[in-house]
C-alpha atoms as a PDB file:
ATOM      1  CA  UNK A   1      -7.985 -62.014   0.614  1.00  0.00           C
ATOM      2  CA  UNK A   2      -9.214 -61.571   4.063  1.00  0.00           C
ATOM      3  CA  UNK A   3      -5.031 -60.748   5.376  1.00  0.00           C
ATOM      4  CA  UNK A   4      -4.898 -58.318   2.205  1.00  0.00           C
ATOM      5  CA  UNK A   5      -7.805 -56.329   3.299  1.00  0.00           C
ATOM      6  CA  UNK A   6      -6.017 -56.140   6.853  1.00  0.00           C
ATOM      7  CA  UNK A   7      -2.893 -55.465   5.895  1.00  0.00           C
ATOM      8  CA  UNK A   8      -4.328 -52.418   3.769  1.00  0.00           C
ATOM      9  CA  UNK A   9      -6.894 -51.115   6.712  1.00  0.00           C
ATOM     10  CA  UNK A  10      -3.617 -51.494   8.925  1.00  0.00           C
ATOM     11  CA  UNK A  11      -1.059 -49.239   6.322  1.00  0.00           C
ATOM     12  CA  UNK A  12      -3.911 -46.913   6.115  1.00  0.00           C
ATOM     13  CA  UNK A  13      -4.550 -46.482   9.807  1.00  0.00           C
ATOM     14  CA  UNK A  14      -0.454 -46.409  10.473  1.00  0.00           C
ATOM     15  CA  UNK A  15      -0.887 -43.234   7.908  1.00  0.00           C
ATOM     16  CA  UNK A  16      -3.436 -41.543   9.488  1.00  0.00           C
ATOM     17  CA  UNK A  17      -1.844 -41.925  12.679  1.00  0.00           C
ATOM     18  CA  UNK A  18       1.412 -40.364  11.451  1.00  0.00           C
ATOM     19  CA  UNK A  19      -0.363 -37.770   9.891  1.00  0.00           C
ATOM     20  CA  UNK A  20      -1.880 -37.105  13.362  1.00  0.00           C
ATOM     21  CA  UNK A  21       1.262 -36.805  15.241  1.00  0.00           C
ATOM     22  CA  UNK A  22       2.679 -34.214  11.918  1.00  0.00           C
ATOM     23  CA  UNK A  23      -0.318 -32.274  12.443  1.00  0.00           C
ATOM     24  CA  UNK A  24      -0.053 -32.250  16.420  1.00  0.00           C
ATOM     25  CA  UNK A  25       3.537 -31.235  16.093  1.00  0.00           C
ATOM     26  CA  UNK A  26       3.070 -28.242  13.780  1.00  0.00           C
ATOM     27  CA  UNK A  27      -0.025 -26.683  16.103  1.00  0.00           C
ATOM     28  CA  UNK A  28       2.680 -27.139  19.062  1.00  0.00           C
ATOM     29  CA  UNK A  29       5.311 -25.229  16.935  1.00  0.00           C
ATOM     30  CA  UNK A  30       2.687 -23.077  15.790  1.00  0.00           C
ATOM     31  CA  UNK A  31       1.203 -22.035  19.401  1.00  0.00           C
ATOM     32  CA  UNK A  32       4.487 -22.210  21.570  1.00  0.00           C
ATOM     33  CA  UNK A  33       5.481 -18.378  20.396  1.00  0.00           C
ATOM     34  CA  UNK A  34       2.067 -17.580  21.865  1.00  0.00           C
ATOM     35  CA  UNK A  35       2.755 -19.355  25.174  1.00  0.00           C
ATOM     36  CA  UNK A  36       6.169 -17.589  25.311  1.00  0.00           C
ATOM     37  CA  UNK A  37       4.611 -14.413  25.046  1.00  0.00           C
ATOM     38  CA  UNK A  38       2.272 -14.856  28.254  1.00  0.00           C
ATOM     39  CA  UNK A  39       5.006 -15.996  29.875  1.00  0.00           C
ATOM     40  CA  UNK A  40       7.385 -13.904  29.622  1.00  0.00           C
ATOM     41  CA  UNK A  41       4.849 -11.184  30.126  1.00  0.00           C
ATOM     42  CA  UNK A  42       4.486 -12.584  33.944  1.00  0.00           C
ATOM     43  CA  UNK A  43       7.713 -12.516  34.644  1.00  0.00           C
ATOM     44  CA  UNK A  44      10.039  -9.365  35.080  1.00  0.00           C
ATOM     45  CA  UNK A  45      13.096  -8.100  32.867  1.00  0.00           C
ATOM     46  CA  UNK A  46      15.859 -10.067  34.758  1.00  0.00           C
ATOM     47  CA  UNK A  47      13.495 -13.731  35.045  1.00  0.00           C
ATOM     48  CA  UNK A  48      13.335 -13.056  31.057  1.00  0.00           C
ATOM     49  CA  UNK A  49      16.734 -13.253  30.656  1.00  0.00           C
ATOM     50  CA  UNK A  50      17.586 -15.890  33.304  1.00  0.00           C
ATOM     51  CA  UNK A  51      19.054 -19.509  32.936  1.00  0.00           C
ATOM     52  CA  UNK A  52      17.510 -21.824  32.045  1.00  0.00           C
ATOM     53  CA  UNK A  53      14.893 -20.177  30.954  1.00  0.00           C
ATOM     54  CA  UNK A  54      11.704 -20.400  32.917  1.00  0.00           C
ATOM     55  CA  UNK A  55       8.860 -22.343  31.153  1.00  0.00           C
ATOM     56  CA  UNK A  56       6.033 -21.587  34.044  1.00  0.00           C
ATOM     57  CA  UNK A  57       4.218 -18.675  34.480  1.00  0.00           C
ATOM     58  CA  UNK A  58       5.683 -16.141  37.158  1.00  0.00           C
ATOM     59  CA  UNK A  59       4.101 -13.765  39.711  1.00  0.00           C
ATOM     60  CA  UNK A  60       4.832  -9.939  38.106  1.00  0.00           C
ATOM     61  CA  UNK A  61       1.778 -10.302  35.500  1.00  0.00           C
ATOM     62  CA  UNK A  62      -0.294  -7.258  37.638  1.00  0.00           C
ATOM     63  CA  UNK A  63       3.124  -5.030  38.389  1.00  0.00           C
ATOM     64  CA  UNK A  64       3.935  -5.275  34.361  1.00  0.00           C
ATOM     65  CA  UNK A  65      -0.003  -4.389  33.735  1.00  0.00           C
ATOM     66  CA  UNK A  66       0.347  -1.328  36.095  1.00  0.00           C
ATOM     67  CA  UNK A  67       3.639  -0.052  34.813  1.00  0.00           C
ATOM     68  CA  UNK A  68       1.761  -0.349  31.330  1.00  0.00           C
ATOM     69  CA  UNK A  69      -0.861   1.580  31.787  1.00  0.00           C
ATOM     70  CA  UNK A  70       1.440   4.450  34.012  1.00  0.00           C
ATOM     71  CA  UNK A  71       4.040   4.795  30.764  1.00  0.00           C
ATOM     72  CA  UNK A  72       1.496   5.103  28.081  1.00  0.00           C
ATOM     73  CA  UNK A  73      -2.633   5.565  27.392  1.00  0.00           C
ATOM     74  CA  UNK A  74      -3.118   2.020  26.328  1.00  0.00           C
ATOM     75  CA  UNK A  75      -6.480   2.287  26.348  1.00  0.00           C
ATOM     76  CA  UNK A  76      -6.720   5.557  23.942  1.00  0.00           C
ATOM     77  CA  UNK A  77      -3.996   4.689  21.680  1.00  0.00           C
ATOM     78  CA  UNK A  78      -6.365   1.164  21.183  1.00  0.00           C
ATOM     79  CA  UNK A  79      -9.392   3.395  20.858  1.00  0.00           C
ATOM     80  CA  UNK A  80      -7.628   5.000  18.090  1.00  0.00           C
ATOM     81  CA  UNK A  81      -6.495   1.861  16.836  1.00  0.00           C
ATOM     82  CA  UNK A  82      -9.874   0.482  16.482  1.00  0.00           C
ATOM     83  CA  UNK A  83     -11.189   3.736  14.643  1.00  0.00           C
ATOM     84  CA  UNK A  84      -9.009   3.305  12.397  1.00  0.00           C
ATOM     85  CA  UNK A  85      -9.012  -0.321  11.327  1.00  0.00           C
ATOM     86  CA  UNK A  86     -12.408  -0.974  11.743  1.00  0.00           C
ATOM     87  CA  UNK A  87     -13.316   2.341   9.574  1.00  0.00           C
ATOM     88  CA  UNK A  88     -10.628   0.878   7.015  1.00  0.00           C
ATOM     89  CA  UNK A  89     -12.088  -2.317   6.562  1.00  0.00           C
ATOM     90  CA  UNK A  90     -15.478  -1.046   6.410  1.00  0.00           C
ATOM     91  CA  UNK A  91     -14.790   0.660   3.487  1.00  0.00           C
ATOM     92  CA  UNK A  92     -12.165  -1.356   2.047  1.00  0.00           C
ATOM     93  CA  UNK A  93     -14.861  -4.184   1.775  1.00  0.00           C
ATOM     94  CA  UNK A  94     -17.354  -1.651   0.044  1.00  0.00           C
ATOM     95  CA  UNK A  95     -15.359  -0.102  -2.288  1.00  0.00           C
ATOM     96  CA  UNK A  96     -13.514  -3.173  -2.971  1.00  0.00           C
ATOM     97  CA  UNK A  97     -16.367  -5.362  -3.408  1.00  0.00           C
ATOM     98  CA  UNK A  98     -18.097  -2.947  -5.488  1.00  0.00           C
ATOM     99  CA  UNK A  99     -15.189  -2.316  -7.564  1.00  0.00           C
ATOM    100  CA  UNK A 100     -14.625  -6.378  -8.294  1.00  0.00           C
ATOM    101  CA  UNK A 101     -18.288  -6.995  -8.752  1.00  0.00           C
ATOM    102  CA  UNK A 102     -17.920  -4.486 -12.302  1.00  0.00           C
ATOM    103  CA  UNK A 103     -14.681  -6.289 -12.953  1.00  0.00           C
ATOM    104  CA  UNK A 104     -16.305  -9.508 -12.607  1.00  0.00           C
ATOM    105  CA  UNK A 105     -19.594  -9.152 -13.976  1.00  0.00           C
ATOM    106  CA  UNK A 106     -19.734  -6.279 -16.645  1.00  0.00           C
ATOM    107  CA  UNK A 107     -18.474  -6.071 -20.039  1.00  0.00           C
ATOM    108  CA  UNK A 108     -16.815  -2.055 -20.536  1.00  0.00           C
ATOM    109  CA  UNK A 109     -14.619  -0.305 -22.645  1.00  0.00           C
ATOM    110  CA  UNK A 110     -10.825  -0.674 -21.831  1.00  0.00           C
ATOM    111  CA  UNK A 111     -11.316  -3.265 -18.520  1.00  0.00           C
ATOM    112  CA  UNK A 112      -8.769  -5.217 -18.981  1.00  0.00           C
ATOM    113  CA  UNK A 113      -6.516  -2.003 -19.453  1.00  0.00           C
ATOM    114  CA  UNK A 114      -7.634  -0.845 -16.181  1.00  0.00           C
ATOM    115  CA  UNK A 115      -7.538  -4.290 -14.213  1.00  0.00           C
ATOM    116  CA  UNK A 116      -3.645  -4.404 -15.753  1.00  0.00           C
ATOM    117  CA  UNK A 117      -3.196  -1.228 -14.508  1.00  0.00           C
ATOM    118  CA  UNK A 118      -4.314  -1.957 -11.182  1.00  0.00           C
ATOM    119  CA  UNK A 119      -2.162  -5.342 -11.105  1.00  0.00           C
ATOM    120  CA  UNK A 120       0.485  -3.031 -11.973  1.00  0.00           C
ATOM    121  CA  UNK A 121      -0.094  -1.101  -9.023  1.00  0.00           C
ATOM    122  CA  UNK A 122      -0.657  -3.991  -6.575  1.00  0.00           C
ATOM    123  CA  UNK A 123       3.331  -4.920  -7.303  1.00  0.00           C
ATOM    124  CA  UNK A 124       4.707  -1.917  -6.287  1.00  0.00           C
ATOM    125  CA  UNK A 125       5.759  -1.631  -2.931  1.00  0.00           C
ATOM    126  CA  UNK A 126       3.731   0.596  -0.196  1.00  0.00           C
ATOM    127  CA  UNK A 127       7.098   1.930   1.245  1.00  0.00           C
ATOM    128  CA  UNK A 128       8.019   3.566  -2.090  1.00  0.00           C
ATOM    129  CA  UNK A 129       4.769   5.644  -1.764  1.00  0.00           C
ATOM    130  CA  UNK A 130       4.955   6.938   1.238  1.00  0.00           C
ATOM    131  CA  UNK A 131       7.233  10.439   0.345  1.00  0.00           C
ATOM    132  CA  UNK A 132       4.353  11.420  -2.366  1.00  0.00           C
ATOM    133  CA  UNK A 133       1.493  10.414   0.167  1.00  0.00           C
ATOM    134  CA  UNK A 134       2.678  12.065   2.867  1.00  0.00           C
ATOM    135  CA  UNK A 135       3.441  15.129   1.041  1.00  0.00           C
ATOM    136  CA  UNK A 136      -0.287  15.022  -0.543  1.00  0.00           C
ATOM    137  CA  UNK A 137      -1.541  14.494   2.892  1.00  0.00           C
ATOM    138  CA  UNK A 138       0.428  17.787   4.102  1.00  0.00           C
ATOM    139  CA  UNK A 139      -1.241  19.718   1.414  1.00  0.00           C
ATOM    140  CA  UNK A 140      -4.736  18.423   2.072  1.00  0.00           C
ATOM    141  CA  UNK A 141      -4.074  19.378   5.385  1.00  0.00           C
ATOM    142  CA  UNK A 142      -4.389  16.148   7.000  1.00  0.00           C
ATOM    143  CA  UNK A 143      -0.749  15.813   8.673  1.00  0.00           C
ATOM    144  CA  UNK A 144      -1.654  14.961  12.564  1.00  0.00           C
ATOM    145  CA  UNK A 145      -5.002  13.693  12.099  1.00  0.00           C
ATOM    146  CA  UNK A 146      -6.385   9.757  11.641  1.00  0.00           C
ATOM    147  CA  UNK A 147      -7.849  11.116   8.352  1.00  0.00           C
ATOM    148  CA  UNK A 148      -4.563  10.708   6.838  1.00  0.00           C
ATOM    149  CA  UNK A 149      -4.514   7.066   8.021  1.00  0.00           C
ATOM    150  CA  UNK A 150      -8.117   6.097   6.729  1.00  0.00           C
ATOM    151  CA  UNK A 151      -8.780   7.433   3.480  1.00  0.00           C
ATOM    152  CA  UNK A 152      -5.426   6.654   1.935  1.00  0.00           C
ATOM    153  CA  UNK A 153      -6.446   2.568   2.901  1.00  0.00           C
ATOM    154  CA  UNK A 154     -10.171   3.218   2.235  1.00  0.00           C
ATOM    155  CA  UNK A 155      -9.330   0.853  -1.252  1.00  0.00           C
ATOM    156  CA  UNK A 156      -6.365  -1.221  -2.523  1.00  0.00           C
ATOM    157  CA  UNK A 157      -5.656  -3.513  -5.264  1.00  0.00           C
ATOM    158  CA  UNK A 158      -5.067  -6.258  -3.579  1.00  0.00           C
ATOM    159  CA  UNK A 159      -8.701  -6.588  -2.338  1.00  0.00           C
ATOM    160  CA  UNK A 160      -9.839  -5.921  -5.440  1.00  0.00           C
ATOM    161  CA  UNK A 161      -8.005  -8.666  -7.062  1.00  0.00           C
ATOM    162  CA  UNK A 162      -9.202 -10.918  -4.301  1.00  0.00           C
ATOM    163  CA  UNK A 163     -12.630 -10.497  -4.556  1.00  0.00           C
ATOM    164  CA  UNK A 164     -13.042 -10.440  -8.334  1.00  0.00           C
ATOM    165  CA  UNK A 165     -11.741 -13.713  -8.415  1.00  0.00           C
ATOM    166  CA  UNK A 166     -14.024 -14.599  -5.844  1.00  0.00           C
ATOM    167  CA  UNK A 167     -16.929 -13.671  -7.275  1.00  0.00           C
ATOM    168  CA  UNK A 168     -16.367 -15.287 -11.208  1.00  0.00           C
ATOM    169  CA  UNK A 169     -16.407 -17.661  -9.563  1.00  0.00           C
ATOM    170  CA  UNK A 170     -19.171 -17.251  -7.155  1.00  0.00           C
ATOM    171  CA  UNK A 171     -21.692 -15.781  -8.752  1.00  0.00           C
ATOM    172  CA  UNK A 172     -23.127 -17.485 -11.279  1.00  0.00           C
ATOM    173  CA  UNK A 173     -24.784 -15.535 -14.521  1.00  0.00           C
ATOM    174  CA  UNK A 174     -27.924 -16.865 -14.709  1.00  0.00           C
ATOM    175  CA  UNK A 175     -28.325 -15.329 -11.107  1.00  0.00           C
ATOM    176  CA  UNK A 176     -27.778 -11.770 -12.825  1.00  0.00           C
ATOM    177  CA  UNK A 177     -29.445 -11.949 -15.629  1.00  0.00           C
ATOM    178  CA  UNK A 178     -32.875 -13.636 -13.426  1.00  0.00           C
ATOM    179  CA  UNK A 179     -32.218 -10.303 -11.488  1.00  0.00           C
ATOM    180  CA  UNK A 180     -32.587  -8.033 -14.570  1.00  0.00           C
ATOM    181  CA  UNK A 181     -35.412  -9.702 -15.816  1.00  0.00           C
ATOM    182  CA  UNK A 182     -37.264  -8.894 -12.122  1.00  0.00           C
ATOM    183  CA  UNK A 183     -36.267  -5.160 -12.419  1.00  0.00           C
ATOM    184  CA  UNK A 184     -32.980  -5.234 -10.520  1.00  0.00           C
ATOM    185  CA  UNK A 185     -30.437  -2.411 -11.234  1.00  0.00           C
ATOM    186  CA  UNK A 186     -26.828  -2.025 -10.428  1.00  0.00           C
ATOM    187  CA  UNK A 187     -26.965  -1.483  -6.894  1.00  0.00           C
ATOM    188  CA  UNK A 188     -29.826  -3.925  -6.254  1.00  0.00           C
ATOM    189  CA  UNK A 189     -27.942  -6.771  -8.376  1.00  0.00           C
ATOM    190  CA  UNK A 190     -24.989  -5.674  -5.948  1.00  0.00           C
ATOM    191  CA  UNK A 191     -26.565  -5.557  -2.840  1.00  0.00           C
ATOM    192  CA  UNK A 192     -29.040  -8.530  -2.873  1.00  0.00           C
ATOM    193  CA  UNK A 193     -27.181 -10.654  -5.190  1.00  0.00           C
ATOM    194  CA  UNK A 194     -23.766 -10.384  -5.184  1.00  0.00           C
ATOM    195  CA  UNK A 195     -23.109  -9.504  -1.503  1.00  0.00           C
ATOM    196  CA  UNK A 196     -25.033 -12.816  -0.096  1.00  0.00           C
ATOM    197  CA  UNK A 197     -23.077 -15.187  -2.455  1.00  0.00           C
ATOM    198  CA  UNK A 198     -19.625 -13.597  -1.557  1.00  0.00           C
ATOM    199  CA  UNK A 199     -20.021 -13.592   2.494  1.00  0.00           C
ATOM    200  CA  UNK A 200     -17.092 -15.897   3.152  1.00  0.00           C
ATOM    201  CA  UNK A 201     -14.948 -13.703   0.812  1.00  0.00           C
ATOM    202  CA  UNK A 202     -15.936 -10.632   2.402  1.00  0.00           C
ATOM    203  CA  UNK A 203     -14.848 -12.134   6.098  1.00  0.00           C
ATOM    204  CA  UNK A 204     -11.833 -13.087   5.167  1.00  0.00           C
ATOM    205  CA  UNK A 205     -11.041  -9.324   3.356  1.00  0.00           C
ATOM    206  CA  UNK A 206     -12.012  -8.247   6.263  1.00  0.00           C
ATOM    207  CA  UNK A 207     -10.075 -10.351   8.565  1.00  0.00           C
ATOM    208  CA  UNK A 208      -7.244  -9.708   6.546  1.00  0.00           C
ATOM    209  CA  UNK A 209      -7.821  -5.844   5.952  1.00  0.00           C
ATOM    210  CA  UNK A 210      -8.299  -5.803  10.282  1.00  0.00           C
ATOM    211  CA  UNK A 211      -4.952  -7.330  10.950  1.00  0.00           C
ATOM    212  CA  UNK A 212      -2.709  -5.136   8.263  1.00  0.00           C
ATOM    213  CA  UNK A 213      -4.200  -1.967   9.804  1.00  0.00           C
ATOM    214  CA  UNK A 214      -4.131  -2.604  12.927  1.00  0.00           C
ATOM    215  CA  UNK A 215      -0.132  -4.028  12.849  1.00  0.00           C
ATOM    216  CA  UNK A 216       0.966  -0.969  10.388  1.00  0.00           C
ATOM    217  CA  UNK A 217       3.581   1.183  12.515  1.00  0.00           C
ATOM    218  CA  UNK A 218       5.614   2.758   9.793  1.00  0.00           C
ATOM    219  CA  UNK A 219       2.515   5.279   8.371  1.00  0.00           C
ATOM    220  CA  UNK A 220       1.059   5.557  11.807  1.00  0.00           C
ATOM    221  CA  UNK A 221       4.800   6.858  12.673  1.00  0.00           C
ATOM    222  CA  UNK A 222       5.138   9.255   9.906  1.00  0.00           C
ATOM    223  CA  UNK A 223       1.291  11.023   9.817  1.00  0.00           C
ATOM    224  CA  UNK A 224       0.775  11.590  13.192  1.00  0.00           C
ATOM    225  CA  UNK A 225       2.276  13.991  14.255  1.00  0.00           C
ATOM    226  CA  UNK A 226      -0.269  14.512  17.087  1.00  0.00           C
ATOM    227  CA  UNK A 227       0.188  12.567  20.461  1.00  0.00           C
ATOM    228  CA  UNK A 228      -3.198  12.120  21.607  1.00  0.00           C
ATOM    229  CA  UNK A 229      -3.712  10.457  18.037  1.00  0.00           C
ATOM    230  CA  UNK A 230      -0.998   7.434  17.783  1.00  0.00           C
ATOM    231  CA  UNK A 231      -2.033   3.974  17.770  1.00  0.00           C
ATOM    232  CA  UNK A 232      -1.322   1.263  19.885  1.00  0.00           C
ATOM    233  CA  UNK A 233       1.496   0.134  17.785  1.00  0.00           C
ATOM    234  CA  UNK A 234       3.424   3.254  17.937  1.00  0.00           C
ATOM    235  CA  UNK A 235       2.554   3.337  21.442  1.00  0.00           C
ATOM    236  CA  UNK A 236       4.159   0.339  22.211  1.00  0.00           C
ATOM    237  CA  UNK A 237       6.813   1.413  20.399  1.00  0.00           C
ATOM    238  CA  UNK A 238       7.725   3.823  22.885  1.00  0.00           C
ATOM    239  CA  UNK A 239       8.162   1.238  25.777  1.00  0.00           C
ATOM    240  CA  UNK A 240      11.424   0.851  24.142  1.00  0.00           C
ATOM    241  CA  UNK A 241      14.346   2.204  26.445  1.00  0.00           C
ATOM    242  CA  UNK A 242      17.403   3.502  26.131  1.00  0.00           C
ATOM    243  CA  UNK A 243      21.086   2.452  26.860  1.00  0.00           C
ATOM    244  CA  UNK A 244      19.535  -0.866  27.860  1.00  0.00           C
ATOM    245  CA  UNK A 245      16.857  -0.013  30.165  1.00  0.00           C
ATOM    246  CA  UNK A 246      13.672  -1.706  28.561  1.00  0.00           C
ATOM    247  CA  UNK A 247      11.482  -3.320  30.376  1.00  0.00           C
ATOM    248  CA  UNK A 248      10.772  -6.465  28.889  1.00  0.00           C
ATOM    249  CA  UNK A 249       7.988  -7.786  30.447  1.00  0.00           C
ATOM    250  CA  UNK A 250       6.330  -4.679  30.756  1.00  0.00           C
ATOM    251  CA  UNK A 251       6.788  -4.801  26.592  1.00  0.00           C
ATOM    252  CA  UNK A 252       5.459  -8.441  26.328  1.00  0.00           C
ATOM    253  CA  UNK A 253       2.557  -7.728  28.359  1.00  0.00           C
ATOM    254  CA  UNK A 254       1.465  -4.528  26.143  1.00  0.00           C
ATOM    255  CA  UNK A 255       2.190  -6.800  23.189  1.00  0.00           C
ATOM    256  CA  UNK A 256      -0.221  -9.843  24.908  1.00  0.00           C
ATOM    257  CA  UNK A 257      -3.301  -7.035  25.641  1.00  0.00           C
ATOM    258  CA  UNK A 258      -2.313  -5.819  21.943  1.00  0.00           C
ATOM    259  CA  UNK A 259      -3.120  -9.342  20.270  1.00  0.00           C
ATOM    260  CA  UNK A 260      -7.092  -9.605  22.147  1.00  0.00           C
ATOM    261  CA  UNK A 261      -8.716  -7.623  19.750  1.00  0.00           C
ATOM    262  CA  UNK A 262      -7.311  -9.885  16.646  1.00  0.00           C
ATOM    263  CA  UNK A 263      -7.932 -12.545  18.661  1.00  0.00           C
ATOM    264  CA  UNK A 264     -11.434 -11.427  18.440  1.00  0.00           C
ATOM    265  CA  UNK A 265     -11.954 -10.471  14.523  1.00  0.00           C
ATOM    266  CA  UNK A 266     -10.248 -13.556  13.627  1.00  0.00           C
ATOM    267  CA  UNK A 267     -12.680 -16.104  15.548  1.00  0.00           C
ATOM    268  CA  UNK A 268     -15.818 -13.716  14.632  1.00  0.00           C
ATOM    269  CA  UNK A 269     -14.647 -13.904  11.060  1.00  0.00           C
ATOM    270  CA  UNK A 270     -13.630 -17.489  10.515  1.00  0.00           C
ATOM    271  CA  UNK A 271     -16.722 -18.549  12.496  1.00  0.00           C
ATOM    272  CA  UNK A 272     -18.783 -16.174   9.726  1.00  0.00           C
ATOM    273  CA  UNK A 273     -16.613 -18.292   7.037  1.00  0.00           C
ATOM    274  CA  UNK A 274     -17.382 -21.625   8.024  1.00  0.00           C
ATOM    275  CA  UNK A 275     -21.108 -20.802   8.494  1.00  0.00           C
ATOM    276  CA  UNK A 276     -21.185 -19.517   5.196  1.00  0.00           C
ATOM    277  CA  UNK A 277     -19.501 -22.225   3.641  1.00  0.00           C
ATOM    278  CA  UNK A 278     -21.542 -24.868   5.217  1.00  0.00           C
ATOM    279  CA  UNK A 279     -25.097 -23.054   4.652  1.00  0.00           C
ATOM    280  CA  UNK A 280     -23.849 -23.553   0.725  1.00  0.00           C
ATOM    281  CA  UNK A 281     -23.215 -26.988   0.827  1.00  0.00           C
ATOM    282  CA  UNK A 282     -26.602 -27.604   1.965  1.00  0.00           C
ATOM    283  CA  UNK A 283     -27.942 -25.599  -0.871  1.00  0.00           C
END
């Protein structure tokens, strides 16, 4: 009885141990495109493409950094950047969460018609919207400006959907209807009821809403028309040379500086998801 017992705590720990090493190898294959960006972004153009390739950080970090900053405003076209997806996921969370809670929680006339309608929307690609947007845009009068960039993305489907299956979950009835007995109206029921319950949802909209706007180059491309206005994305974009002339490591190190402010959202984000989670296991 007593080898049985051994034999089984051995096959168990033999498990665990391979799952170990699986897990160890996929964070390794998971942060070595990371690594290969910084360093390749210390190293010049012809180091890049040298052989073997070097697997040590090299000494042209600061010259790349200057030549950066002397072919494009990297720190305005990240200003701009951050306008724009931080005002996006502001109020892609509100109207998003707002719109899910009434999906979620309230019984109305032709609701599942309109949820259908918005799945039906969420399939369509965005590319094969963006001839009528931007010629709705050019009539508003918005052509050239950020405007064009934020309201457009102030509310999709997608975070709808999300969040309305997040909160059937979530929120339990009896918390609503305890509400409504105390006096609570919509917005109260919303804001002091809903919103608390649906934190870790919210950060990861958010998270998620951060990221798409802030890597989106194709509508950036096409609405501003302006140059003081383009993003960091389409900035980079213009690194690009001609006839073979690109600097690569001045390109990787715009692309490194790029990734800090996701760096950033993400941990503030998942560390606001964990928190979340953990303060409602304890309740």
């Amino acid at each position: 009885m007593a080898s049985l017992k051994g034999s089984r705590q051995q096959g168990s720990r033999q498990r665990g141990i391979a799952l170990h090493l699986v897990l160890i190898v996929g964070l390794l294959l998971s942060v070595f495109p990371f690594y290969w960006a910084v360093i390749m972004s210390t190293h010049s153009s012809t180091e890049i493409f040298s052989y073997p390739p070097k697997l040590l950080p090299g000494s042209h970090f600061a010259e790349n950094v200057r030549n950066l900053f002397d072919n494009i405003d990297f720190f305005g076209s990240m200003g701009n950047s951050l306008l724009v997806a931080g005002s996006v996921t502001v109020l892609v969370l509100f109207f998003d969460s707002l719109a899910a809670f009434v999906f979620a929680k309230f019984e109305f006339p032709g609701r599942r018609t309109l949820f259908a309608l918005m799945m039906a929307i969420f399939m369509v690609p965005a590319q094969m919207a963006a001839i009528p947007q931007f010629v709705i845009m050019a009539k508003i009068g918005w052509i050239g400006s950020m405007t064009a960039l934020v309201v457009p993305a102030a509310a999709n489907a997608f975070g709808i959907f999300w969040m309305r299956q997040y909160m059937k979950g979530a929120i339990h009835d009896e918390l609503l209807d305890a509400s409504r007995i105390d006096g609570a109206g919509f917005l109260r029921q919303y804001w002091h009821v809903a919103l608390p319950v649906v934190r870790p949802g919210l950060a990861f909209l958010g998270i998620f809403t951060f990221m798409g706007q802030w890597n989106d180059y194709a509508w950036p491309l096409i609405a501003l028309t302006n140059p003081d206005n383009v993003t960091l994305q389409v900035a980079l974009s213009q690194l690009n040379g001609t006839h073979g002339t690109t600097d690569y490591g001045m390109v990787m190190t715009g692309a490194l500086l790029a990734l800090v402010p996701l760096l950033i959202v993400f941990a503030v984000g998942a560390r606001q998801i964990v928190a979340d989670l953990g303060k409602g296991a304890i309740r």
